[in-house]
N, C-alpha and C. Protein backbone atom coordinates (compact mmCIF):
# COMPACT_ATOMS: atom_id res chain seq x y z
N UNK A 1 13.09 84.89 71.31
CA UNK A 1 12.21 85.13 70.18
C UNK A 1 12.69 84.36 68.96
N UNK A 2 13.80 84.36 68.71
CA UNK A 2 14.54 83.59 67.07
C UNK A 2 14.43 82.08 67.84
N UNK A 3 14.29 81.43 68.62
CA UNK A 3 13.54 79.87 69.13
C UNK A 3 12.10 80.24 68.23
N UNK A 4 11.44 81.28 68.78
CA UNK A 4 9.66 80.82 68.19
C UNK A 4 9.91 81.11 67.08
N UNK A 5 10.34 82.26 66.34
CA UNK A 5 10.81 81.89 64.83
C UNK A 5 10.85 80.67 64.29
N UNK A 6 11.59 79.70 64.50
CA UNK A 6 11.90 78.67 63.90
C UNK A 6 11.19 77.39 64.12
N UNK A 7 9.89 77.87 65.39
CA UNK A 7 9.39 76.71 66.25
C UNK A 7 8.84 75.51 65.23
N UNK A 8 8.43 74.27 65.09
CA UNK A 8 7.77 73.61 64.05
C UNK A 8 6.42 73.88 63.98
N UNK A 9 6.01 74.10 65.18
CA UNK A 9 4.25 74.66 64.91
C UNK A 9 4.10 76.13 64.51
N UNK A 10 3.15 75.91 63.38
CA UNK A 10 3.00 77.04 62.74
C UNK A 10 2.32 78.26 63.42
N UNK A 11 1.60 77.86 64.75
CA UNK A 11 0.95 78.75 65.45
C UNK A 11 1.94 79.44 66.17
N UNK A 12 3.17 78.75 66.83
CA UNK A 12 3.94 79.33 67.43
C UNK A 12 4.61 80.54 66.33
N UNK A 13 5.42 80.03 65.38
CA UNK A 13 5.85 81.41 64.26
C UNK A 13 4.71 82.17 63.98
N UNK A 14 3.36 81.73 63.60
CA UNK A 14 2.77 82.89 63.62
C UNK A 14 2.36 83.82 64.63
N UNK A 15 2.45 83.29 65.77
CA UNK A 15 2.34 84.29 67.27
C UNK A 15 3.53 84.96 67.25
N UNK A 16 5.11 84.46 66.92
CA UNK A 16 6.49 85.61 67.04
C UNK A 16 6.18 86.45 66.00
N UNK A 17 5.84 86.54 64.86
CA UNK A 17 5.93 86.86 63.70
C UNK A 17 4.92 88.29 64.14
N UNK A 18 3.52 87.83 64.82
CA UNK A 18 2.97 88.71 64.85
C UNK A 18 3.22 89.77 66.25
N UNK A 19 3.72 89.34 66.90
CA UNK A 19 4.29 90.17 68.35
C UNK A 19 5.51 91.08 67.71
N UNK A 20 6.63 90.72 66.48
CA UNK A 20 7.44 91.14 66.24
C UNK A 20 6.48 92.44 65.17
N UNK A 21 5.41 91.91 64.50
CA UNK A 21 5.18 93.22 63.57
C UNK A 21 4.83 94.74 64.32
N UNK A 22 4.58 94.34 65.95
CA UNK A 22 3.90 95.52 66.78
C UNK A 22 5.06 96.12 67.38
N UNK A 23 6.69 95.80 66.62
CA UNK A 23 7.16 96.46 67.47
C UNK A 23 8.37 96.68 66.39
N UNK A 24 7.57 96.75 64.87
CA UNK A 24 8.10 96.71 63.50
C UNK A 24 9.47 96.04 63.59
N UNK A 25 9.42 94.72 63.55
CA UNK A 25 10.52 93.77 63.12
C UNK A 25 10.47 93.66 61.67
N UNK A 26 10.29 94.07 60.73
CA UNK A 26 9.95 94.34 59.26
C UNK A 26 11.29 92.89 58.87
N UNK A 27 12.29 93.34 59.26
CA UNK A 27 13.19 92.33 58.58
C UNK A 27 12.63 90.40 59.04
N UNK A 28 12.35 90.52 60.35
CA UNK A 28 11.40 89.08 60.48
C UNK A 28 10.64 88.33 59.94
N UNK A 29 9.72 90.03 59.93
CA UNK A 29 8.59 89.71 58.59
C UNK A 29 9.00 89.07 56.91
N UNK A 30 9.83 89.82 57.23
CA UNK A 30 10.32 89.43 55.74
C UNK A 30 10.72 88.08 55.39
N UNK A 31 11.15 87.29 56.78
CA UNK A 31 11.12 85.87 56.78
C UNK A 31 9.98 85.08 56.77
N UNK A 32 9.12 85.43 57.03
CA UNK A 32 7.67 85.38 57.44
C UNK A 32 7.12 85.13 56.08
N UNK A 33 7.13 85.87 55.05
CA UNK A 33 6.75 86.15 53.98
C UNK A 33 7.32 84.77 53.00
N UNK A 34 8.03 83.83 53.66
CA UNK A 34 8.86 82.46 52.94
C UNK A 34 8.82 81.72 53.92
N UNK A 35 7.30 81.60 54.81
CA UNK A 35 7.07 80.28 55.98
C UNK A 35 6.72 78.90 55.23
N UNK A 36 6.66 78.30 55.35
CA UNK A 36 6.05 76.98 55.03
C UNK A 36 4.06 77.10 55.17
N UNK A 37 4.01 78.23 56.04
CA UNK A 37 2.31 77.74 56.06
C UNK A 37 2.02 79.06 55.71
N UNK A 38 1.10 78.58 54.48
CA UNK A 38 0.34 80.36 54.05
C UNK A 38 -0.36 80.91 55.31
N UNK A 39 -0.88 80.28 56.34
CA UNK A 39 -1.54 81.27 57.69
C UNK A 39 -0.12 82.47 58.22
N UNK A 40 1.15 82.06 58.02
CA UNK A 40 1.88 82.86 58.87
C UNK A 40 2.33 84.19 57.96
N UNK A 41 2.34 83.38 56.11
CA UNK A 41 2.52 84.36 55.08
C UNK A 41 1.72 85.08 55.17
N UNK A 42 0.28 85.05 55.40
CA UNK A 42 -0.39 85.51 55.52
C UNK A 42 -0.47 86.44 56.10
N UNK A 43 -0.68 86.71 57.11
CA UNK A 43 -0.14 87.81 58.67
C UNK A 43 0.93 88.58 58.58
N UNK A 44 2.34 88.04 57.69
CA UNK A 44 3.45 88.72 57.40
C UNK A 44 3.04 89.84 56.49
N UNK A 45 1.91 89.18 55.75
CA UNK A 45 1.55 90.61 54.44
C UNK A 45 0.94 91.81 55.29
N UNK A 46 0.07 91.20 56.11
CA UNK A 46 -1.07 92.00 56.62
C UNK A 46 -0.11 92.91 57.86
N UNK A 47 1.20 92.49 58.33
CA UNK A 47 1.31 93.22 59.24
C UNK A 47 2.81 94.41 58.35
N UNK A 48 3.24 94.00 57.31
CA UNK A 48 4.17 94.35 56.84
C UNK A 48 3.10 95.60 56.09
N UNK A 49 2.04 95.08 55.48
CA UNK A 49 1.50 96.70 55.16
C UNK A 49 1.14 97.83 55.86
N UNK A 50 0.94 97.14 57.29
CA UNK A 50 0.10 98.29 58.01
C UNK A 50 1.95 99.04 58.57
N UNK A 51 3.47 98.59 58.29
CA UNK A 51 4.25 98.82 58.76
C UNK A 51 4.83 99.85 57.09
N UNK A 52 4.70 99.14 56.58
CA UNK A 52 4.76 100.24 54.82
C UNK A 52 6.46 99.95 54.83
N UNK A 53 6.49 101.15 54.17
CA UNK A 53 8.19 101.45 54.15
C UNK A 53 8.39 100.71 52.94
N UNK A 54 10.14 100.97 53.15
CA UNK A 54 10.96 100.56 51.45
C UNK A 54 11.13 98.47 51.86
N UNK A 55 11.04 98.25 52.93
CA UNK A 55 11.43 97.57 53.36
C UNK A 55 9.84 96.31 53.14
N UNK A 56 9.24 96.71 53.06
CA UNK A 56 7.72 96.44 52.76
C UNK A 56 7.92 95.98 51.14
N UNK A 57 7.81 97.24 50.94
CA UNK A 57 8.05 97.16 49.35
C UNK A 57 8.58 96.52 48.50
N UNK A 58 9.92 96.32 48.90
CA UNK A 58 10.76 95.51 48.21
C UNK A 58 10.48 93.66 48.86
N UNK A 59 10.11 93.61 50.18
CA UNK A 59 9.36 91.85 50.61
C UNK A 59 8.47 91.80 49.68
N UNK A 60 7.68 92.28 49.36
CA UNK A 60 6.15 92.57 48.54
C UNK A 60 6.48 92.03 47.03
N UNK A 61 7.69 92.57 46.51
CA UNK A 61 8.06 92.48 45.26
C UNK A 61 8.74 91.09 44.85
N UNK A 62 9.29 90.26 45.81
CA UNK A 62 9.83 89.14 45.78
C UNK A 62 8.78 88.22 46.12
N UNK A 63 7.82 88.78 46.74
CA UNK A 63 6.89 87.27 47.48
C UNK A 63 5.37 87.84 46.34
N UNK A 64 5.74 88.43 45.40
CA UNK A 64 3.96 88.51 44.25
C UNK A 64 4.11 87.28 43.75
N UNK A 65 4.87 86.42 43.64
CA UNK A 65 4.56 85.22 43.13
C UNK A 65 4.34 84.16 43.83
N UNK A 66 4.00 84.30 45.01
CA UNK A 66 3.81 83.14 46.27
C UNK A 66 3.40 81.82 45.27
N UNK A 67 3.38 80.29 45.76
CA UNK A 67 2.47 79.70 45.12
C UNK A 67 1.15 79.62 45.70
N UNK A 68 1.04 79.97 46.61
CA UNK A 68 -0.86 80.14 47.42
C UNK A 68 -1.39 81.38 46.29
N UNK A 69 -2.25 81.00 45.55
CA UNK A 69 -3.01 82.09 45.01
C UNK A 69 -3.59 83.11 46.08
N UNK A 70 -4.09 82.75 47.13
CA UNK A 70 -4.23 83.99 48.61
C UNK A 70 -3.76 84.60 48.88
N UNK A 71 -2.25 84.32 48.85
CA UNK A 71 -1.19 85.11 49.07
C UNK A 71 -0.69 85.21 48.10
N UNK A 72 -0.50 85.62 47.06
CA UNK A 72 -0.07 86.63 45.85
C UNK A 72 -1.04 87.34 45.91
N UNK A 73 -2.26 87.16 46.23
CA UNK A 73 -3.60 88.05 45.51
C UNK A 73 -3.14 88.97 46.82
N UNK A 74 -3.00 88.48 47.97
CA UNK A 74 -2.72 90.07 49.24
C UNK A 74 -2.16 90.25 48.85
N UNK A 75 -0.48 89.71 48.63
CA UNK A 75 0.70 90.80 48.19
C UNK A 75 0.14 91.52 47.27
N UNK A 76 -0.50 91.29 45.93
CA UNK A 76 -0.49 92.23 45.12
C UNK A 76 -1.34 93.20 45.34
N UNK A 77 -2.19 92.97 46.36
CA UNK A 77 -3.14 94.44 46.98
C UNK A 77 -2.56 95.08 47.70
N UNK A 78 -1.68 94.73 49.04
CA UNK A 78 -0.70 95.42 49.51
C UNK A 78 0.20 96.07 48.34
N UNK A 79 0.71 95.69 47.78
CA UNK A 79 1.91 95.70 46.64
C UNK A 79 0.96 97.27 46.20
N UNK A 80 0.10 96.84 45.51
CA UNK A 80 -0.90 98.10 44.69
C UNK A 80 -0.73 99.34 46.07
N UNK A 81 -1.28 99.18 47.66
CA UNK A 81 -1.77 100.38 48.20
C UNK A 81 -0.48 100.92 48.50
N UNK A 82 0.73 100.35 48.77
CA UNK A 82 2.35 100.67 49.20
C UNK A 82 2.91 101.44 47.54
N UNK A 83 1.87 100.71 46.62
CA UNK A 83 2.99 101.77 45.49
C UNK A 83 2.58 103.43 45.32
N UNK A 84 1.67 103.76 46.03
CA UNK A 84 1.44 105.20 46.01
C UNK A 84 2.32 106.09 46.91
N UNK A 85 3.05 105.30 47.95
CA UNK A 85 4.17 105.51 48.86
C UNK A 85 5.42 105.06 48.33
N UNK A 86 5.65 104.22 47.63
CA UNK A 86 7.38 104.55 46.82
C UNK A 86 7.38 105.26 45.64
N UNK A 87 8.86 106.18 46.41
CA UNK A 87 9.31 106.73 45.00
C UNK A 87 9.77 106.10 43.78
N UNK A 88 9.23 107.07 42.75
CA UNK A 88 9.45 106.11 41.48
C UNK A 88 10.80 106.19 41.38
């Protein structure tokens, strides 16, 4: 699995990335969330929210400034539905 992680095609990391969110690799994700191609950032948001946690939260908080405006605008909607789940 850490081979397709690193593979150069972006389809391949986004296929580990997303096999790893179904079996909450959250920390993967979190690599995921600093790919080179917004499609895989992408998927990292979408699978890191449906996984929540502190671990969510705090990827979420480092990657609101993506430079893809797409991806800041998910993080910060994820970011928004995960803050009703951390403690202040």
């Amino acid at each position: 699995m850490s081979l397709a992680l690193s593979d150069p095609d972006s389809r391949v990391r986004d296929a580990a990335f997303a096999a790893l969110s179904k079996i909450n690799g959250e920390e993967a994700l979190t690599l995921a969330l600093r790919d080179e191609d917004q499609n895989v950032r992408m998927h990292a948001v979408d699978a890191l929210e449906e996984i929540g946690g502190e671990i969510a939260f705090q990827a979420f908080m480092q990657a609101r400034t993506d430079q893809n405006p797409e991806v800041a605008d998910a993080v910060s909607e994820s970011l928004s539905l995960l803050d009703g789940q951390h403690p202040d």
